[in-house]
C-alpha atoms as a PDB file:
ATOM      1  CA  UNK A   1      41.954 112.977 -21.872  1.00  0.00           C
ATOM      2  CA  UNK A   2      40.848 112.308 -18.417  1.00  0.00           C
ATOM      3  CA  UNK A   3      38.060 109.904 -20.035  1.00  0.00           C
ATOM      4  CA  UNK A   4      40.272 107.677 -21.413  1.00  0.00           C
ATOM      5  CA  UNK A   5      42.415 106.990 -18.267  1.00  0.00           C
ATOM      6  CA  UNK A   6      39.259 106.542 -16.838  1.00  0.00           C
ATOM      7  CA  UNK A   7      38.262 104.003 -19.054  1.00  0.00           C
ATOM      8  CA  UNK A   8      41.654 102.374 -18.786  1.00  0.00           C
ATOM      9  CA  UNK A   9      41.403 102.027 -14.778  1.00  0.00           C
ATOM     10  CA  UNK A  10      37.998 100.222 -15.148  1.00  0.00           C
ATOM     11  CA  UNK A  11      39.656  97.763 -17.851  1.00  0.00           C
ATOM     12  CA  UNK A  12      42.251  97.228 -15.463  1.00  0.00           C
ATOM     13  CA  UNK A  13      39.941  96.861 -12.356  1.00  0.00           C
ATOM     14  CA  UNK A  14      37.848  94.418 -14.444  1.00  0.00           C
ATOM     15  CA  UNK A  15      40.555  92.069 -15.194  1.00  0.00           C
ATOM     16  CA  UNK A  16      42.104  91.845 -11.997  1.00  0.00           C
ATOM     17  CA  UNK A  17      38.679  91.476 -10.456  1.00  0.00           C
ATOM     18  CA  UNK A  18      38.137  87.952 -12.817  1.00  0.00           C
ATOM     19  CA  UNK A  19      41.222  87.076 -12.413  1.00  0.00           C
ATOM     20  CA  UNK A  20      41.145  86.856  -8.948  1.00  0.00           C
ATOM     21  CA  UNK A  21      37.974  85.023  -9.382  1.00  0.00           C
ATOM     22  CA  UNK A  22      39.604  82.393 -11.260  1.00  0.00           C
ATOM     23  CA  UNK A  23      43.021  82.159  -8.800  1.00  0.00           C
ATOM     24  CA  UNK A  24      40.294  81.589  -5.709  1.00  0.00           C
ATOM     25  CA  UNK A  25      38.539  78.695  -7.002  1.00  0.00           C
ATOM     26  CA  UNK A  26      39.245  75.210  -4.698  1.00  0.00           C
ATOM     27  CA  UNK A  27      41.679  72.696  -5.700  1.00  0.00           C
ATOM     28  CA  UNK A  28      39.688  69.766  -7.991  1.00  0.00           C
ATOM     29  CA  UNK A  29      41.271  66.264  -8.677  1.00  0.00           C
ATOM     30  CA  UNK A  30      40.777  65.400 -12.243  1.00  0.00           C
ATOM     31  CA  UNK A  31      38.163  68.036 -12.884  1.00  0.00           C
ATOM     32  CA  UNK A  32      35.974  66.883  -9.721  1.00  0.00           C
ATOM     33  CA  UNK A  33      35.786  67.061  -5.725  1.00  0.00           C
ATOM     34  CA  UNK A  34      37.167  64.115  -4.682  1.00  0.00           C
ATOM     35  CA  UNK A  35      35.883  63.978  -1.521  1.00  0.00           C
ATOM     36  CA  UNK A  36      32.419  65.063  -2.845  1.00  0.00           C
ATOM     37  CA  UNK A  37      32.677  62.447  -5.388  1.00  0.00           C
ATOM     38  CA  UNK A  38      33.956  59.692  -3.561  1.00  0.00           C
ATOM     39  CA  UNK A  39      31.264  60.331  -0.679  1.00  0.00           C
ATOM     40  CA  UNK A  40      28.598  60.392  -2.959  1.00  0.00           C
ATOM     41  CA  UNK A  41      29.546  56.809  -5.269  1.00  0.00           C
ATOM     42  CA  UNK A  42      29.784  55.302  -1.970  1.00  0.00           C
ATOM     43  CA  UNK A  43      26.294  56.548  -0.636  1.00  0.00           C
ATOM     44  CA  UNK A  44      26.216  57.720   2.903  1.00  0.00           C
ATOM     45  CA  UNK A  45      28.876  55.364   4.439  1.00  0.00           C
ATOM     46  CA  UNK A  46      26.174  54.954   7.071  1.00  0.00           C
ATOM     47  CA  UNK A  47      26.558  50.583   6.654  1.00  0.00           C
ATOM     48  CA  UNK A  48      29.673  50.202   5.714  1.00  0.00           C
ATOM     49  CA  UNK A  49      31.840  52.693   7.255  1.00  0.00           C
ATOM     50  CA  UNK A  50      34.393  54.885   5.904  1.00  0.00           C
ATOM     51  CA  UNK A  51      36.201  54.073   2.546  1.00  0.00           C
ATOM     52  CA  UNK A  52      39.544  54.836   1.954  1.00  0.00           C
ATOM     53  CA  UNK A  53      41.211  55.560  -1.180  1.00  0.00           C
ATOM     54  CA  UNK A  54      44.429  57.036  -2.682  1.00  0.00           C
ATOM     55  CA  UNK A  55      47.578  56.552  -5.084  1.00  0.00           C
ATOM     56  CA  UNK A  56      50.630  54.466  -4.860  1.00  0.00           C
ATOM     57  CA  UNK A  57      53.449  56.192  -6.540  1.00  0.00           C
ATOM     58  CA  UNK A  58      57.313  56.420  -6.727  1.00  0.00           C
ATOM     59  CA  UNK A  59      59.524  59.167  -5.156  1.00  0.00           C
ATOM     60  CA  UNK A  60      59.088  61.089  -8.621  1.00  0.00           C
ATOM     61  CA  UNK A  61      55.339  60.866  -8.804  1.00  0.00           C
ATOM     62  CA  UNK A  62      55.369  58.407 -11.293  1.00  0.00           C
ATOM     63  CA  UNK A  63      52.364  55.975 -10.578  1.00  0.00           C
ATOM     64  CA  UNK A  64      53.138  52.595  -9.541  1.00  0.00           C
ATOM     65  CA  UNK A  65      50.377  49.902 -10.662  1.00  0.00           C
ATOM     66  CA  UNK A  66      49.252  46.613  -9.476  1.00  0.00           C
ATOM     67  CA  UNK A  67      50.837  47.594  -6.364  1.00  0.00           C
ATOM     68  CA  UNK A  68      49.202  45.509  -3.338  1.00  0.00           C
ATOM     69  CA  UNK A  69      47.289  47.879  -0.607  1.00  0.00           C
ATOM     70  CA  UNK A  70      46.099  46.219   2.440  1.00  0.00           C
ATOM     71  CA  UNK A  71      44.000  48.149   5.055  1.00  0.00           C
ATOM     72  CA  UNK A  72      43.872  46.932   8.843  1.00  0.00           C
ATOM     73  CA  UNK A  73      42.149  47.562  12.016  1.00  0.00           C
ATOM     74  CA  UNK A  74      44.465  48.241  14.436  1.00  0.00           C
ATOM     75  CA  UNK A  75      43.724  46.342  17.902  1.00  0.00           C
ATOM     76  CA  UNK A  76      40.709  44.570  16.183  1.00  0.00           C
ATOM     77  CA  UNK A  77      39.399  41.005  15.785  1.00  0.00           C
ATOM     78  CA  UNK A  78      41.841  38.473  13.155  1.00  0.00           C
ATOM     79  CA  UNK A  79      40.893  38.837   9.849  1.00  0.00           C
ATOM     80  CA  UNK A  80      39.632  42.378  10.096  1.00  0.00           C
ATOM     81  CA  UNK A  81      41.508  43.834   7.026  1.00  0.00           C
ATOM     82  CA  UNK A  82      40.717  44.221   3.342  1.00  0.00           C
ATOM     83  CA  UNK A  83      43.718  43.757   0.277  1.00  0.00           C
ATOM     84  CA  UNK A  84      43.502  45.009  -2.905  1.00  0.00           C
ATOM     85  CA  UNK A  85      45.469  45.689  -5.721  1.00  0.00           C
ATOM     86  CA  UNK A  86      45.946  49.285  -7.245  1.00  0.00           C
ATOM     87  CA  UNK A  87      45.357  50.199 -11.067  1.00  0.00           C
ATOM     88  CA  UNK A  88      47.281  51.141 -13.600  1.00  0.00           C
ATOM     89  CA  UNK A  89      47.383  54.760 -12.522  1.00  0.00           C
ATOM     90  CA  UNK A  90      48.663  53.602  -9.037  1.00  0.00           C
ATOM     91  CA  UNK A  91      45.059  54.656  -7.961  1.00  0.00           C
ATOM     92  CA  UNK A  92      42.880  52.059  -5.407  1.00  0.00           C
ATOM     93  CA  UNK A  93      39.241  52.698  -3.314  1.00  0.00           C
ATOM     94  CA  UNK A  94      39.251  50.257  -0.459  1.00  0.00           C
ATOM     95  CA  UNK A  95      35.645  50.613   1.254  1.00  0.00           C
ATOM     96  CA  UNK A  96      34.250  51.361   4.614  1.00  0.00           C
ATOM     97  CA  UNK A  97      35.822  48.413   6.707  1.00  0.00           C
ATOM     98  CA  UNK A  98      32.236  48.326   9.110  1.00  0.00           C
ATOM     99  CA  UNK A  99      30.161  50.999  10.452  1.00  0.00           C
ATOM    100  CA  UNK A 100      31.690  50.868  13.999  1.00  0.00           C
ATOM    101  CA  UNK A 101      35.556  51.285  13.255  1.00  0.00           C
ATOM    102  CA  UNK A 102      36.916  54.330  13.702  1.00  0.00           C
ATOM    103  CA  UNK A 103      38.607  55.186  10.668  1.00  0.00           C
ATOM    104  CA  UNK A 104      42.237  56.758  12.760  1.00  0.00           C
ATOM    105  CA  UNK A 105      42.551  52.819  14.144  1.00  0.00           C
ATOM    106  CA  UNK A 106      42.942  51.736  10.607  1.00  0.00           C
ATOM    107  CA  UNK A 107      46.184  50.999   9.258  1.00  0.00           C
ATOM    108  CA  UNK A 108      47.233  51.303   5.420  1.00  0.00           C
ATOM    109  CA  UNK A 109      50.042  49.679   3.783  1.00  0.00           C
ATOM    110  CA  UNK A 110      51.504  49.234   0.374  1.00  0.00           C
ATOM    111  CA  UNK A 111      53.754  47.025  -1.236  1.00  0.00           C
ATOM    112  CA  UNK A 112      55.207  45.479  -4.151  1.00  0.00           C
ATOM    113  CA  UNK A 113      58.088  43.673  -5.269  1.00  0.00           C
ATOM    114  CA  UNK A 114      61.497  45.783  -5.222  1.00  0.00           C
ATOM    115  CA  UNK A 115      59.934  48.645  -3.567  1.00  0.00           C
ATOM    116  CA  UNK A 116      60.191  49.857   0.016  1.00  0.00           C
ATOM    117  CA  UNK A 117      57.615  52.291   1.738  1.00  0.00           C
ATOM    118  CA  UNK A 118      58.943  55.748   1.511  1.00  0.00           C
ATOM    119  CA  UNK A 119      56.392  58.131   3.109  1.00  0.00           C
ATOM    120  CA  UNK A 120      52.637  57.794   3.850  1.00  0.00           C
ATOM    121  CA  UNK A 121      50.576  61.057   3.783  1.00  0.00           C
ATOM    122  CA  UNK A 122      47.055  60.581   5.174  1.00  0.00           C
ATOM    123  CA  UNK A 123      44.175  63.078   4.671  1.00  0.00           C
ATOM    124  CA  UNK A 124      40.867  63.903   6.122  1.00  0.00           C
ATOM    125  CA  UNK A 125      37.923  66.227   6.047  1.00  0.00           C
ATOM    126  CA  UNK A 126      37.814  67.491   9.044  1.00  0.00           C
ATOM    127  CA  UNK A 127      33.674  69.398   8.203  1.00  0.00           C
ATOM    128  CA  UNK A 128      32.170  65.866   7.043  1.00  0.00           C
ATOM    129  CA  UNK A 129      32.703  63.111   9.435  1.00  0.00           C
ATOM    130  CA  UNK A 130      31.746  59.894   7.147  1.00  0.00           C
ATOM    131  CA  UNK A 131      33.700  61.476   4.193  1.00  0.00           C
ATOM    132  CA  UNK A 132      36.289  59.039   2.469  1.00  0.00           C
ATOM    133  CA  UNK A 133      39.928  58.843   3.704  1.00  0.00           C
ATOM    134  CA  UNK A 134      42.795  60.009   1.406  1.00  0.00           C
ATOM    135  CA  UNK A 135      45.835  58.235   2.052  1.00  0.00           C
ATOM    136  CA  UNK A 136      49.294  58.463  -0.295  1.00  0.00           C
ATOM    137  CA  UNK A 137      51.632  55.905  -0.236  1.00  0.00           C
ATOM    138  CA  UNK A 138      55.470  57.213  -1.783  1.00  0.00           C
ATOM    139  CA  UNK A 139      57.594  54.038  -2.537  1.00  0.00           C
ATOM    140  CA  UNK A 140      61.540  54.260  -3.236  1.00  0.00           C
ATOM    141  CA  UNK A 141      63.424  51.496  -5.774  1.00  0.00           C
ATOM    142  CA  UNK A 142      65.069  48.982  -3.523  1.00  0.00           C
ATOM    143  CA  UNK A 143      67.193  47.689  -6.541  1.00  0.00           C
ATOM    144  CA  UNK A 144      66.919  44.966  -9.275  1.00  0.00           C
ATOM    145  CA  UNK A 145      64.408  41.956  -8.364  1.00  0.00           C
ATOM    146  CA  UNK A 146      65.820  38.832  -8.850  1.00  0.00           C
END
């Protein structure tokens, strides 16, 4: 008798021992490490500075394509910015804007017709200095385009 409780405590153990294993595994964005990823397609940002990249969605989550995303140096020379136009997930890459801006002085906006910036969430890893910038943009309905 005492065997089988035995037995049954070491099943028990077991389990909760993998599933803990599972439970502690990082957070991965479409099966992958973004930042990893995104750090590595891009090389070693050494040239070209920091990219940035990200979604542009609606207040539900709901992706929001061919939305126009225009990064800007804050306090730099005219002309030192870079548009482009999300997907159809709502997902863009903008890369490094030059190896000597610092990637907090630039500015990212979204836009698109009858849409108004909601919230911006911006997101950075703090252990690799040259890794890619996340930033979110959250848009709200502004009403009916005419």
């Amino acid at each position: 008798m005492k065997m089988k409780s035995w037995i049954g405590m070491s099943s028990v153990a077991a389990l909760g021992l993998v599933a803990s294993a599972f439970i502690s595994l990082p957070a991965f964005a479409n099966g992958g490490d973004f930042f990893n990823e995104l750090s590595e397609s891009w090389g070693a940002n050494a040239d070209t500075g920091v990219p940035f990249f990200g979604w542009v969605r609606d207040a539900h989550g709901k992706a929001i394509p061919r939305a126009i995303v225009t990064a800007t140096v804050v306090g730099g020379v005219d002309g030192e910015a870079v548009t482009i136009i999300s997907d159809n997930l709502g997902h863009f890459k903008i890369p490094g804007l030059g190896k000597d801006v610092d990637p907090k002085k630039v500015l990212v906006e979204c836009a698109k017709a009858g849409y108004r910036t909601a919230a911006m969430d911006r997101r950075t890893m703090r252990t690799m200095p040259k890794a890619p910038v996340e930033v979110d943009c959250r848009m709200q309905q502004t009403g009916p385009i005419s």
